[in-house]
PDB file of N, CA and C in Angstrom:
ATOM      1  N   UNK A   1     115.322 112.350 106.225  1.00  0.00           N
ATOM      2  CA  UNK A   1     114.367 111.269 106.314  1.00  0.00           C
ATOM      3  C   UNK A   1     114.546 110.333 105.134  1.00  0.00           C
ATOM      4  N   UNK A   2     113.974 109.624 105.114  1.00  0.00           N
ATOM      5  CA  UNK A   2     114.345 108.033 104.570  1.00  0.00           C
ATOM      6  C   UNK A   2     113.176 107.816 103.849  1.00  0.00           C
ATOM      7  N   UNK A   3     111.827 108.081 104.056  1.00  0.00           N
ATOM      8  CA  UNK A   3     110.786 107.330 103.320  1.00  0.00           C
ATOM      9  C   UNK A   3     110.631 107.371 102.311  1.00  0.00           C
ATOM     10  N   UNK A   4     110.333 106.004 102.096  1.00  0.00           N
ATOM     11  CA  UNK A   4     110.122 105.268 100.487  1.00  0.00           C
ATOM     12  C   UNK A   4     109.035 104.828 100.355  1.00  0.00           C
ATOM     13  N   UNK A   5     107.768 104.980 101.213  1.00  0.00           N
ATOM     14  CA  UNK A   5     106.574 104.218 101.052  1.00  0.00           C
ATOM     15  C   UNK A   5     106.040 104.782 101.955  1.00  0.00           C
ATOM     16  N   UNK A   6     104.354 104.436 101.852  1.00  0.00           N
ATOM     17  CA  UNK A   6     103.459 104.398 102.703  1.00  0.00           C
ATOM     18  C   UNK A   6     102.891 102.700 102.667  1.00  0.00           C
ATOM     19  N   UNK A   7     103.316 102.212 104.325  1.00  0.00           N
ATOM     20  CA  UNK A   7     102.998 101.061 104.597  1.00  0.00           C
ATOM     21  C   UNK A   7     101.545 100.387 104.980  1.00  0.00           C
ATOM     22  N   UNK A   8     100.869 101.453 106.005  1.00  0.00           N
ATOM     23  CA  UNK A   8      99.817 101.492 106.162  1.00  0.00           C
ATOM     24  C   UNK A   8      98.855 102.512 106.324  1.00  0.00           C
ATOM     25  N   UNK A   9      97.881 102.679 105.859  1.00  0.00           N
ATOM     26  CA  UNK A   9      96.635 103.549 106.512  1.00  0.00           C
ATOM     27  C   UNK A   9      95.126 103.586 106.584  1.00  0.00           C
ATOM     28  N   UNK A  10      95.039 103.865 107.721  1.00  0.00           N
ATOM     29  CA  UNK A  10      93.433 103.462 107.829  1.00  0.00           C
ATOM     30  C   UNK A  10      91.940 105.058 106.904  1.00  0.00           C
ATOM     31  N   UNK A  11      91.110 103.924 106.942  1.00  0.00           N
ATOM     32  CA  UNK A  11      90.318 104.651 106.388  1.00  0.00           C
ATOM     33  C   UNK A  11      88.792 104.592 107.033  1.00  0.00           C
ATOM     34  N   UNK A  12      87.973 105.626 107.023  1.00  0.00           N
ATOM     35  CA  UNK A  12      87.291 105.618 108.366  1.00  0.00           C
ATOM     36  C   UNK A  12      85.879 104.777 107.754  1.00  0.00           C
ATOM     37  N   UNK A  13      85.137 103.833 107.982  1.00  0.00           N
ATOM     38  CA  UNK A  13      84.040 103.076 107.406  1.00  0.00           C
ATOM     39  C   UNK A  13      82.710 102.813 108.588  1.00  0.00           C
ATOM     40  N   UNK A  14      82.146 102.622 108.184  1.00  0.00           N
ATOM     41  CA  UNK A  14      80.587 102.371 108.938  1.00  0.00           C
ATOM     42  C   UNK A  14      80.387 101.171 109.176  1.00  0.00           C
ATOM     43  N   UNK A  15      80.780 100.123 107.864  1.00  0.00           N
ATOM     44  CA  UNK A  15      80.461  98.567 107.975  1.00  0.00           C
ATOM     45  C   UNK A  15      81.627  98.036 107.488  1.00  0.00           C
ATOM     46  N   UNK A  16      82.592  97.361 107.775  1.00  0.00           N
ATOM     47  CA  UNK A  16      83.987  96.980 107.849  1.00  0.00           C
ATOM     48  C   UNK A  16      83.471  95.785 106.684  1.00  0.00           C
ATOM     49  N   UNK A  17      82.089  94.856 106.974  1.00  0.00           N
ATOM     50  CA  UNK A  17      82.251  93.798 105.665  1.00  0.00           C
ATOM     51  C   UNK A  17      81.774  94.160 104.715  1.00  0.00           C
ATOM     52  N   UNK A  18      80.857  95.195 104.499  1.00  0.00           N
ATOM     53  CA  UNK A  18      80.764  96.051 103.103  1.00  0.00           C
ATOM     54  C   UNK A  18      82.047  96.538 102.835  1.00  0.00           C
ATOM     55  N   UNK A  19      82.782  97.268 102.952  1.00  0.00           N
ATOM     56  CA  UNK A  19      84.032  97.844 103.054  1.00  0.00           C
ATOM     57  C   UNK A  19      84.654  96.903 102.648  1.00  0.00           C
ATOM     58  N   UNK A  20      84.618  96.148 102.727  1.00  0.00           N
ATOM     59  CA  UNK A  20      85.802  94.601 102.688  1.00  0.00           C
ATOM     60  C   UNK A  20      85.588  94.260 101.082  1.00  0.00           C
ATOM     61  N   UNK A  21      84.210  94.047 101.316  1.00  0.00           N
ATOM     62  CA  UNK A  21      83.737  93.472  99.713  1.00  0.00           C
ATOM     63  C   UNK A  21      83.944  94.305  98.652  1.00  0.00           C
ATOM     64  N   UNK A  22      84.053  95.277  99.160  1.00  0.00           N
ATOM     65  CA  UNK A  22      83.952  96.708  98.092  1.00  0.00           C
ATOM     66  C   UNK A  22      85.490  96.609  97.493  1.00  0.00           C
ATOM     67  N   UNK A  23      86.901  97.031  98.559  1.00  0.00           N
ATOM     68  CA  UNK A  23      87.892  96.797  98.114  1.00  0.00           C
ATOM     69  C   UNK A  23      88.713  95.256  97.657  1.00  0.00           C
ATOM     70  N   UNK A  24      87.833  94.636  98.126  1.00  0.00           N
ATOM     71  CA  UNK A  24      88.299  92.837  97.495  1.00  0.00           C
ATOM     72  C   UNK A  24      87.401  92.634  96.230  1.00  0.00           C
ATOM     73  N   UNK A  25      86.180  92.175  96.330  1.00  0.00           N
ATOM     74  CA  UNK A  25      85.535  92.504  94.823  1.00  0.00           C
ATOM     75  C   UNK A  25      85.540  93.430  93.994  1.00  0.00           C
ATOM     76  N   UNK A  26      85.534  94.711  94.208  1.00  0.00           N
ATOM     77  CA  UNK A  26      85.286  95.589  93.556  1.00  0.00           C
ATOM     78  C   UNK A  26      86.535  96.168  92.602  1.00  0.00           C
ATOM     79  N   UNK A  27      87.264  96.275  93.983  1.00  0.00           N
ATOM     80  CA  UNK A  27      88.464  96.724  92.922  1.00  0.00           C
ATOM     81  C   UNK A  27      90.023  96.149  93.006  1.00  0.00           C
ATOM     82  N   UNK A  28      89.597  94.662  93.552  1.00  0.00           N
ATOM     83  CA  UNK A  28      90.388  93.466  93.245  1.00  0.00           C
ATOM     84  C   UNK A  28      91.731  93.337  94.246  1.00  0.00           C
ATOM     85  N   UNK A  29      91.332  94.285  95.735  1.00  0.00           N
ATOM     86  CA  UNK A  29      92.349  94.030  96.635  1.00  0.00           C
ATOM     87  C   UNK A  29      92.807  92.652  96.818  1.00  0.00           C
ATOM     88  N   UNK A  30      94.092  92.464  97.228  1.00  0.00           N
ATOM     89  CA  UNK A  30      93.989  90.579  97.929  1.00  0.00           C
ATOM     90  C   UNK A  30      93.577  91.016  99.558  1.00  0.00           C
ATOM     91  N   UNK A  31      92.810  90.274 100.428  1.00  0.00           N
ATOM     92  CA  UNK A  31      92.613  90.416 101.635  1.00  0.00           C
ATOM     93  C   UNK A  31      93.994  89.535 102.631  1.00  0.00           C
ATOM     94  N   UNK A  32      94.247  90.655 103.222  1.00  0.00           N
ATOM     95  CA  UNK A  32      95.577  90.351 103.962  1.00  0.00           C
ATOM     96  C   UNK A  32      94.927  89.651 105.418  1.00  0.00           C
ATOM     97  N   UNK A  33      94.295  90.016 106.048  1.00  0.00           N
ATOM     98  CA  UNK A  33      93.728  89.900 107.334  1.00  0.00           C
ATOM     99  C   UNK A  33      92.678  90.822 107.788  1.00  0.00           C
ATOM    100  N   UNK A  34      91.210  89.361 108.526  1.00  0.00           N
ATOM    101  CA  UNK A  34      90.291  90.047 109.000  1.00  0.00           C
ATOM    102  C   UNK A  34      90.394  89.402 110.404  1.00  0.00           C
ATOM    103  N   UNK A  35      90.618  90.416 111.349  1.00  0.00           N
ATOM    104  CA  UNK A  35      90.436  90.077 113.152  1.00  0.00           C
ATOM    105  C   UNK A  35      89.889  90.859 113.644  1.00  0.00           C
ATOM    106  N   UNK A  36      89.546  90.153 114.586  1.00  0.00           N
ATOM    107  CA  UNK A  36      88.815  90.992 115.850  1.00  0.00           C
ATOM    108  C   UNK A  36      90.026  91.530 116.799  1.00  0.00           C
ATOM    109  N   UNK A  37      90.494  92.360 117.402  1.00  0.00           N
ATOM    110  CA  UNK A  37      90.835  92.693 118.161  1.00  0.00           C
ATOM    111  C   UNK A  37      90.389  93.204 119.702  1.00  0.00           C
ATOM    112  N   UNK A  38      88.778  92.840 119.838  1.00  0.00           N
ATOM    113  CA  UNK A  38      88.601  93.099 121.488  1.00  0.00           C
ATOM    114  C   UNK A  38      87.146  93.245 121.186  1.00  0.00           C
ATOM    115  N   UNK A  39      86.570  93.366 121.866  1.00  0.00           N
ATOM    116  CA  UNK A  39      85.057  93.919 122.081  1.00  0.00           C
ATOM    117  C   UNK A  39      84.935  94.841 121.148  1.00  0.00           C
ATOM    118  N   UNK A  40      84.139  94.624 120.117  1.00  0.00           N
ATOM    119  CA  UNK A  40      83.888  95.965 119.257  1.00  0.00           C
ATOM    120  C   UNK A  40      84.798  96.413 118.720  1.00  0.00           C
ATOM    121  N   UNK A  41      85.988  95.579 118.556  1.00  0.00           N
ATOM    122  CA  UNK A  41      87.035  96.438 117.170  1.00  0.00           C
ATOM    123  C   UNK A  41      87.375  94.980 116.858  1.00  0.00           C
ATOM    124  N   UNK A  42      87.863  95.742 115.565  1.00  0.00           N
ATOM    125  CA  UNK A  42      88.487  94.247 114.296  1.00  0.00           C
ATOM    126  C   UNK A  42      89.045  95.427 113.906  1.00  0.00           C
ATOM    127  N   UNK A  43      89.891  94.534 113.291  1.00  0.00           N
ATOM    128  CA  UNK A  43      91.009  95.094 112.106  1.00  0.00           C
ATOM    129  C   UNK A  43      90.533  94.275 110.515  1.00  0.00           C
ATOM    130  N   UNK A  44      90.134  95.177 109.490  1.00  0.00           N
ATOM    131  CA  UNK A  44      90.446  94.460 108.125  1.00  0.00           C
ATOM    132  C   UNK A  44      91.268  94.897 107.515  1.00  0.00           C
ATOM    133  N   UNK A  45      92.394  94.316 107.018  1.00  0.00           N
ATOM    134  CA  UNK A  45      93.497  94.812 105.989  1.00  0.00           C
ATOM    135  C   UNK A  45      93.398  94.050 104.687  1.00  0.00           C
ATOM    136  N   UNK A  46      93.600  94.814 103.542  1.00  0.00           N
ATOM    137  CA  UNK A  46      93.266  94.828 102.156  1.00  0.00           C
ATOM    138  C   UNK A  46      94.906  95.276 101.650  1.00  0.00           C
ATOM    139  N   UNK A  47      95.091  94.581 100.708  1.00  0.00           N
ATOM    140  CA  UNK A  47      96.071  95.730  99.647  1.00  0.00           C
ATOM    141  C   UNK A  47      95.879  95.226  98.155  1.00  0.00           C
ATOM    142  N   UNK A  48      96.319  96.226  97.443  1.00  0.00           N
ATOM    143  CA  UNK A  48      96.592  96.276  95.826  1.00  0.00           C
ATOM    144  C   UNK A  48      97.358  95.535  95.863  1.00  0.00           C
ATOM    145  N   UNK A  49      98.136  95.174  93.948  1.00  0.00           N
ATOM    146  CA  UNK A  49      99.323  94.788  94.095  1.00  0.00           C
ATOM    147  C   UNK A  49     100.676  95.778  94.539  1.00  0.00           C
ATOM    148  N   UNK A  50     101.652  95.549  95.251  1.00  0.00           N
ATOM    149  CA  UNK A  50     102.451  96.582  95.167  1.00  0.00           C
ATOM    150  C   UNK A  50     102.080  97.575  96.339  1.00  0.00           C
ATOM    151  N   UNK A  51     101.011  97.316  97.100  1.00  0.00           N
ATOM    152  CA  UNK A  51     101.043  98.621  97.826  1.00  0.00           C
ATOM    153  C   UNK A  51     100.007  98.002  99.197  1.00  0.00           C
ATOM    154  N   UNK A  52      99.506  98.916  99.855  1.00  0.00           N
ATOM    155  CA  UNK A  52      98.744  98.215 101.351  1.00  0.00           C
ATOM    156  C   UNK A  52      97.786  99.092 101.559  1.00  0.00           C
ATOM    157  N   UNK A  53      96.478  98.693 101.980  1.00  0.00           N
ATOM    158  CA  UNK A  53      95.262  99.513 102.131  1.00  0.00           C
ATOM    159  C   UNK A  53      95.076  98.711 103.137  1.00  0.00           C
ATOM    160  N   UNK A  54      93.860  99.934 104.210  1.00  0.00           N
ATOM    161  CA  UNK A  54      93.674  99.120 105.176  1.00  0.00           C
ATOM    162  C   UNK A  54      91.906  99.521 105.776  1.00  0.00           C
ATOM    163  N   UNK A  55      90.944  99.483 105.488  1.00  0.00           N
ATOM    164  CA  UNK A  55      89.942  99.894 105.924  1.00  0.00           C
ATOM    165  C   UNK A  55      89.887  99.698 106.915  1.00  0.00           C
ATOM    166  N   UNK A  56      89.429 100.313 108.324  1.00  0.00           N
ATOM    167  CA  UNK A  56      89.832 100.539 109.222  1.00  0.00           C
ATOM    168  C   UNK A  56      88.525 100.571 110.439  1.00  0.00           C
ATOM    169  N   UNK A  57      88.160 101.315 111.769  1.00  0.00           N
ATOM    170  CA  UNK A  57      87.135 101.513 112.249  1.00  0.00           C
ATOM    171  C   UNK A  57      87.288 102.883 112.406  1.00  0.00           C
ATOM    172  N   UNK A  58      86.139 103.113 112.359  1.00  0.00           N
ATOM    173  CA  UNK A  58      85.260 105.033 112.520  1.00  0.00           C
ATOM    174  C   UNK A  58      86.754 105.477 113.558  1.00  0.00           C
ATOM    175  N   UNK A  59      86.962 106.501 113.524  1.00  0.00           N
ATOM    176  CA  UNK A  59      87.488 107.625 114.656  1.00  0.00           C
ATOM    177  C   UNK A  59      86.816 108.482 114.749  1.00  0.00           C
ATOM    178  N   UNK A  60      86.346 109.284 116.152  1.00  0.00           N
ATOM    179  CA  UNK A  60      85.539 109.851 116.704  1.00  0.00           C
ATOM    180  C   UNK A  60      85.384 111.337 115.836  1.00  0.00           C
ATOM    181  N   UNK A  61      86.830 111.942 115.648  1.00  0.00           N
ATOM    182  CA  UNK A  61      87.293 112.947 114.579  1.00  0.00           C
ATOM    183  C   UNK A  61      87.354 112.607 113.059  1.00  0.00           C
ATOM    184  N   UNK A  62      87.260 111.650 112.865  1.00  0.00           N
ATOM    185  CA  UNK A  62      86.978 111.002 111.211  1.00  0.00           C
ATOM    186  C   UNK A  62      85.507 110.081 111.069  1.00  0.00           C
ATOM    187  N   UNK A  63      84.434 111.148 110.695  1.00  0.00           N
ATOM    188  CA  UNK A  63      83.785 109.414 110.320  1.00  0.00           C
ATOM    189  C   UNK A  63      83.802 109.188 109.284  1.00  0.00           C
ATOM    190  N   UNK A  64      82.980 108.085 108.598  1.00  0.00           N
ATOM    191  CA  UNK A  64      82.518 107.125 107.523  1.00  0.00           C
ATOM    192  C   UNK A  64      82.377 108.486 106.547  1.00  0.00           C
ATOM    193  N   UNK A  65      83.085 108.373 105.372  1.00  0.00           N
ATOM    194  CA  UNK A  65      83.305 108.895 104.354  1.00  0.00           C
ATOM    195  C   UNK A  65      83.491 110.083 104.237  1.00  0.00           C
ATOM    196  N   UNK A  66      84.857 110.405 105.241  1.00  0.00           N
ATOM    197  CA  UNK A  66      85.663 111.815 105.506  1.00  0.00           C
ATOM    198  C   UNK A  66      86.895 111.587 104.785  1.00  0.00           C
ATOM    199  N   UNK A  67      87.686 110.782 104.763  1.00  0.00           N
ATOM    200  CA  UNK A  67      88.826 110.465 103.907  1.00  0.00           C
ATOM    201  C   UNK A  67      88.670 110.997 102.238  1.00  0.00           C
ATOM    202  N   UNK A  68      89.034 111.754 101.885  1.00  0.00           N
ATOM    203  CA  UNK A  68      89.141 112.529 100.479  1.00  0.00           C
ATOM    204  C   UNK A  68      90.903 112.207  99.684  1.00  0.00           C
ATOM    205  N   UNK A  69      90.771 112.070  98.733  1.00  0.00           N
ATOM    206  CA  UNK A  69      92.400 112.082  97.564  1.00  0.00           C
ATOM    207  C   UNK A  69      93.113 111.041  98.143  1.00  0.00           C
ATOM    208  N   UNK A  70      92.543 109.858  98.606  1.00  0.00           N
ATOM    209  CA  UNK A  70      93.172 108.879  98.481  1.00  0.00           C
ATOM    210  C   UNK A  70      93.928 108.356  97.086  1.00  0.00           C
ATOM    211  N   UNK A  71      94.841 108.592  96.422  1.00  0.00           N
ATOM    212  CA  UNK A  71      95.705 108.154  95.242  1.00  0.00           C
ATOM    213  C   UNK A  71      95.944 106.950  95.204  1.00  0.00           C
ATOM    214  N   UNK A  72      95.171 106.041  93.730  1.00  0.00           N
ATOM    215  CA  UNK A  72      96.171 104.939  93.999  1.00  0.00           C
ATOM    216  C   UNK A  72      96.612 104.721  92.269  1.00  0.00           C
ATOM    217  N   UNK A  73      97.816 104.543  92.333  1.00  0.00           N
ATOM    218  CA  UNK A  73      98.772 104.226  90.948  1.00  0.00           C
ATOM    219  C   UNK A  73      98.316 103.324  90.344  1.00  0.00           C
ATOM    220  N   UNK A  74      97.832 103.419  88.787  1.00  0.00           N
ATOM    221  CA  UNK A  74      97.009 102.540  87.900  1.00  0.00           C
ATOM    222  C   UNK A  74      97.990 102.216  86.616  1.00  0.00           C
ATOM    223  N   UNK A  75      98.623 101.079  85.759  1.00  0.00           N
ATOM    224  CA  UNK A  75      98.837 101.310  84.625  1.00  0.00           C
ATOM    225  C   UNK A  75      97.750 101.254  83.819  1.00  0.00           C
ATOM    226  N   UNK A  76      96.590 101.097  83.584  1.00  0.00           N
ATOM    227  CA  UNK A  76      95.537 100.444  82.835  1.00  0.00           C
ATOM    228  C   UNK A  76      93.976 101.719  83.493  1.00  0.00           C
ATOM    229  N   UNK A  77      94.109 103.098  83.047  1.00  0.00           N
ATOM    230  CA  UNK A  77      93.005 104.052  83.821  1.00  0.00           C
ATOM    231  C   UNK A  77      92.080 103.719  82.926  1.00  0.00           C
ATOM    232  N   UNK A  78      91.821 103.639  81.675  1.00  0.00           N
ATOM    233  CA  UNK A  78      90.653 103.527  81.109  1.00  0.00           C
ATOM    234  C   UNK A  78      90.165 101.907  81.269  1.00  0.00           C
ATOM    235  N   UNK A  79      91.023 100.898  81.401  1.00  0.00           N
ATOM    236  CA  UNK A  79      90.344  99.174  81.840  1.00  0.00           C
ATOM    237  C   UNK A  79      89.741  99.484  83.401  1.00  0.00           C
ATOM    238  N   UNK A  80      90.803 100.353  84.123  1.00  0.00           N
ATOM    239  CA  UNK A  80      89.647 100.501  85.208  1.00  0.00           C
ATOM    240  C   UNK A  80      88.269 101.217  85.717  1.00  0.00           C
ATOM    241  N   UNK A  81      88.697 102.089  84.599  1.00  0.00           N
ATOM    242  CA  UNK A  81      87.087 102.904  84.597  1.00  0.00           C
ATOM    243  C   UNK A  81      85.726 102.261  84.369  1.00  0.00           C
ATOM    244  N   UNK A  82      86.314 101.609  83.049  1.00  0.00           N
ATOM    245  CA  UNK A  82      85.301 100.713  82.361  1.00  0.00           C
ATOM    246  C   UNK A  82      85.344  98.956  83.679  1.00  0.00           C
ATOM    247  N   UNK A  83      85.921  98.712  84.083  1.00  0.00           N
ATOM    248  CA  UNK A  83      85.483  97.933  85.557  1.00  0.00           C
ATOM    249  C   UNK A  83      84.859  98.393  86.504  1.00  0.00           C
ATOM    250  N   UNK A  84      85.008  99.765  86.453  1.00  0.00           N
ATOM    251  CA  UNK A  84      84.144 100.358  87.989  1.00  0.00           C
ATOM    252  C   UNK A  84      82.971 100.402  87.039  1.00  0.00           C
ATOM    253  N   UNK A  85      82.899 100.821  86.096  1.00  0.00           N
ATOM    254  CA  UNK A  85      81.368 101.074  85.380  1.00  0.00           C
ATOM    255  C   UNK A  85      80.299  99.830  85.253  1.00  0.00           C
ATOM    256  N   UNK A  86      81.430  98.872  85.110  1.00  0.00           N
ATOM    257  CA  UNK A  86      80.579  97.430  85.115  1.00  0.00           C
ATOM    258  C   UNK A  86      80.264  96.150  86.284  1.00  0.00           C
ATOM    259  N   UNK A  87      80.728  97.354  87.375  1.00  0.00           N
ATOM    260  CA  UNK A  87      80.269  97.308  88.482  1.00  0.00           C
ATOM    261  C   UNK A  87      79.464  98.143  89.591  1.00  0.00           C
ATOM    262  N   UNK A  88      79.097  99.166  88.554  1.00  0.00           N
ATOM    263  CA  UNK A  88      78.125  99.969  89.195  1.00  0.00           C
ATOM    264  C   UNK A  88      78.392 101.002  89.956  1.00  0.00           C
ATOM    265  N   UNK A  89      80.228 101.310  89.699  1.00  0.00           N
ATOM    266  CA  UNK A  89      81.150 102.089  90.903  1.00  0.00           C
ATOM    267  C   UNK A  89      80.639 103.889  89.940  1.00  0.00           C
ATOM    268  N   UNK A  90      80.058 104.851  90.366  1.00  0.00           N
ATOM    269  CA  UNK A  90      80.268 106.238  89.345  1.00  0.00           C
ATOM    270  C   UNK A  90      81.428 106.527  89.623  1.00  0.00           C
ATOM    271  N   UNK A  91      82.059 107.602  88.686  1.00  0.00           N
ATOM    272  CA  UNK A  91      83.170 108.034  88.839  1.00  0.00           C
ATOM    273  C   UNK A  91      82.483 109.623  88.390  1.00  0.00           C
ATOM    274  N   UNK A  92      83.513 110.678  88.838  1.00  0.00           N
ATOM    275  CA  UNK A  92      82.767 111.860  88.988  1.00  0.00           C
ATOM    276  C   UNK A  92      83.715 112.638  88.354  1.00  0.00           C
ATOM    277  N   UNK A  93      82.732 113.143  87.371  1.00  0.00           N
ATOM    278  CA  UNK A  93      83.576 113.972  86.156  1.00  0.00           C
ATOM    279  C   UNK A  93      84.766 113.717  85.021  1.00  0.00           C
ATOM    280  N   UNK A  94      84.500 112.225  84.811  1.00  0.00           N
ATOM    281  CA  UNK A  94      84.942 111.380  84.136  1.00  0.00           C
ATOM    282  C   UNK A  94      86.578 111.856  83.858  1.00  0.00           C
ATOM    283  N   UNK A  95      87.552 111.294  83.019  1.00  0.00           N
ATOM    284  CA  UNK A  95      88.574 110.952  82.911  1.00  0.00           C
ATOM    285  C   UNK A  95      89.128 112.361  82.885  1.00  0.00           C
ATOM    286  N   UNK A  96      90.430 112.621  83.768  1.00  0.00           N
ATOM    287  CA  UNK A  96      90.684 114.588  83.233  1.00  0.00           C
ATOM    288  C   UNK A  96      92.157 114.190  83.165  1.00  0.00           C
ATOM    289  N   UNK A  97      92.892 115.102  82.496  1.00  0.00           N
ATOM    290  CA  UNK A  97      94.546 115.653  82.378  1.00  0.00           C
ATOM    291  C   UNK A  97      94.508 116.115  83.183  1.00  0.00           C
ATOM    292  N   UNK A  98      95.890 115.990  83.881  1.00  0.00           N
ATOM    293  CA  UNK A  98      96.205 117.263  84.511  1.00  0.00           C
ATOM    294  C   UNK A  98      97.724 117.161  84.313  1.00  0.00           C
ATOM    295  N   UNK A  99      98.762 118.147  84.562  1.00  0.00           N
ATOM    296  CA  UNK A  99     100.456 118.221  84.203  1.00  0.00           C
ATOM    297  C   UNK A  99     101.265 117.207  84.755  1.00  0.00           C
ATOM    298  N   UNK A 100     100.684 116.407  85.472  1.00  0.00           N
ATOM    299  CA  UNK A 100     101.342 114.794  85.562  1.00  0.00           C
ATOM    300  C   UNK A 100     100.452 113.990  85.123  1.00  0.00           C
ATOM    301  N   UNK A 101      99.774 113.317  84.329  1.00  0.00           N
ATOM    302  CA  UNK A 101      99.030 112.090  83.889  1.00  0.00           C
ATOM    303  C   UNK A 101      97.348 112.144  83.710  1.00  0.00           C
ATOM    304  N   UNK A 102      96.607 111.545  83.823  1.00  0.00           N
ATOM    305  CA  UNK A 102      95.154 111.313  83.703  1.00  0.00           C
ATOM    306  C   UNK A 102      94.869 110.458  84.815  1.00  0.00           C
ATOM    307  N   UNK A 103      93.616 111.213  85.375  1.00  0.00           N
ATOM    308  CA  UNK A 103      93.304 110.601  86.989  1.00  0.00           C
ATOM    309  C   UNK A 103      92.037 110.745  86.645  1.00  0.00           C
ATOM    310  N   UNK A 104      91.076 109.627  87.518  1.00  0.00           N
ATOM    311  CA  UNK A 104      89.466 110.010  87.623  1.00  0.00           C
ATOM    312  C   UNK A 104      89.167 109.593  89.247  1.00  0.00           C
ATOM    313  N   UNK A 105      88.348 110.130  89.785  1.00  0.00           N
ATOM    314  CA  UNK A 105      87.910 110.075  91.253  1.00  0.00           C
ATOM    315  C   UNK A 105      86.955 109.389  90.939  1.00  0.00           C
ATOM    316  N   UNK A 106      86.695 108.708  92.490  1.00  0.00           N
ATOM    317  CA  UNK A 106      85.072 108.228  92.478  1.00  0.00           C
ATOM    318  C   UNK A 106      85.242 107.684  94.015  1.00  0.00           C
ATOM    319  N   UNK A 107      83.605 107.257  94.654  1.00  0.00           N
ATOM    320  CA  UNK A 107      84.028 107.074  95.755  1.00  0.00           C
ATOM    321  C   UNK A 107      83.560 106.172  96.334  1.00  0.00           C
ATOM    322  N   UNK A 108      84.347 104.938  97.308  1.00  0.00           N
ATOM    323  CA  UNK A 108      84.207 104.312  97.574  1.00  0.00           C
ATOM    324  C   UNK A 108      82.890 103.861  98.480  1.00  0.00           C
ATOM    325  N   UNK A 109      82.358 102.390  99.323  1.00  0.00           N
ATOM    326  CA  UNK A 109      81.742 102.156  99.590  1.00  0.00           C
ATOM    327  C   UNK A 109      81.107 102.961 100.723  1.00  0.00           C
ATOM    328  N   UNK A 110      81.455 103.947 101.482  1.00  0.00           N
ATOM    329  CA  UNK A 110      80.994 104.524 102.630  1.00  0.00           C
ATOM    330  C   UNK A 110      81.162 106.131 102.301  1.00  0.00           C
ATOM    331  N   UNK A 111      81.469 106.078 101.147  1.00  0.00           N
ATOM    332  CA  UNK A 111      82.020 107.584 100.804  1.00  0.00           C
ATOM    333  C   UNK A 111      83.400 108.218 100.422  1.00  0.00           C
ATOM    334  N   UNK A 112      84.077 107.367 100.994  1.00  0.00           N
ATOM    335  CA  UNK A 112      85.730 107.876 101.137  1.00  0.00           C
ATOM    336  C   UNK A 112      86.059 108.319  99.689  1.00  0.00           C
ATOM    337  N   UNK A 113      86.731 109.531  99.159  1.00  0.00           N
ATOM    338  CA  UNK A 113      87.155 109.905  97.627  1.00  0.00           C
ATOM    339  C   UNK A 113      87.920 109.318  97.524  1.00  0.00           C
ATOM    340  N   UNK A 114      87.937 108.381  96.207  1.00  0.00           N
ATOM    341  CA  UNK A 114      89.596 107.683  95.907  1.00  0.00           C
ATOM    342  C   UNK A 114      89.750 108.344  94.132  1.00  0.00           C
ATOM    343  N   UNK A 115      90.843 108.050  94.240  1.00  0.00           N
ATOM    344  CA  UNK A 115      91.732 108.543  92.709  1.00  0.00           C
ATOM    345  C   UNK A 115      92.319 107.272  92.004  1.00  0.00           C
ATOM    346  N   UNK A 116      92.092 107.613  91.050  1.00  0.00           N
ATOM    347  CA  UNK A 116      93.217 106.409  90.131  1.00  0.00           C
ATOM    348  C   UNK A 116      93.527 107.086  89.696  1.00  0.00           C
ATOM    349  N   UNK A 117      95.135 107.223  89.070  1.00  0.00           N
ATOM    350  CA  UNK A 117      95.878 108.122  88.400  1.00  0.00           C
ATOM    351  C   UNK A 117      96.882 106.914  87.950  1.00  0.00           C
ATOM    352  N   UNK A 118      97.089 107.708  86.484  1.00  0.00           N
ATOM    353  CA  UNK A 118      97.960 107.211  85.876  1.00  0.00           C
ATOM    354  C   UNK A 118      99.210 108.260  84.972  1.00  0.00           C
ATOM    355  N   UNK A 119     100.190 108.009  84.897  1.00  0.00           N
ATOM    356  CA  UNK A 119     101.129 109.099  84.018  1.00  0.00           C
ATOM    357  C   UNK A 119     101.269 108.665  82.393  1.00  0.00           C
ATOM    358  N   UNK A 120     100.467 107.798  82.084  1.00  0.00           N
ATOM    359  CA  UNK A 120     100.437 107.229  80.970  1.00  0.00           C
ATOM    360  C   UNK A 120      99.537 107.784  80.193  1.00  0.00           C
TER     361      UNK A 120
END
């Protein structure tokens, strides 16, 4: 196999424009595209720099804040801590080591666990 990336993935949410605001304001996604796709579905896509997020709609087997260890690669973990803090984001069990780098969790607007990790 060949892979070098993860291009896309969805994440399961309750309110797609809370969700939106959360990863565009909050923690400074650029917004790629918001559509509707049919009666009762839209698509919102978000990404970092460097990488692609995609908040997504509920699945019947996933709901709103089932997604856990979402990872996303930080050079700057303590500027972002102190941004989620001054935005009201908790982070849970504040900054830890572990045998690759320093990561802190916290969780997003509907619940979903996300990670920032850094090897720095």
């Amino acid at each position: 196999m060949a892979t070098t990336a993860v291009q896309l993935f969805s994440l399961p949410v309750s309110d797609q424009d809370r969700s939106r605001d959360f990863y565009v304001a909050t923690l400074g996604f650029e917004l790629v595209g918001d559509v509707v796709m049919g009666p009762d579905q839209r698509r919102v896509q978000a990404r970092p720099p460097g990488g692609v997020d995609h908040p997504g709609e509920p699945f019947e087997t996933m709901p709103p804040g089932a997604a856990q260890g979402t990872v996303l690669e930080t050079d700057d973990l303590d500027g972002d801590v102190a941004a989620l803090d001054a935005k009201g984001v908790r982070t849970v069990g504040g900054v830890r080591q572990a045998p690759r780098g320093r990561f802190v969790t916290f969780d997003e607007s509907d619940g979903n666990g996300l990670v920032f990790h850094t090897t720095h």
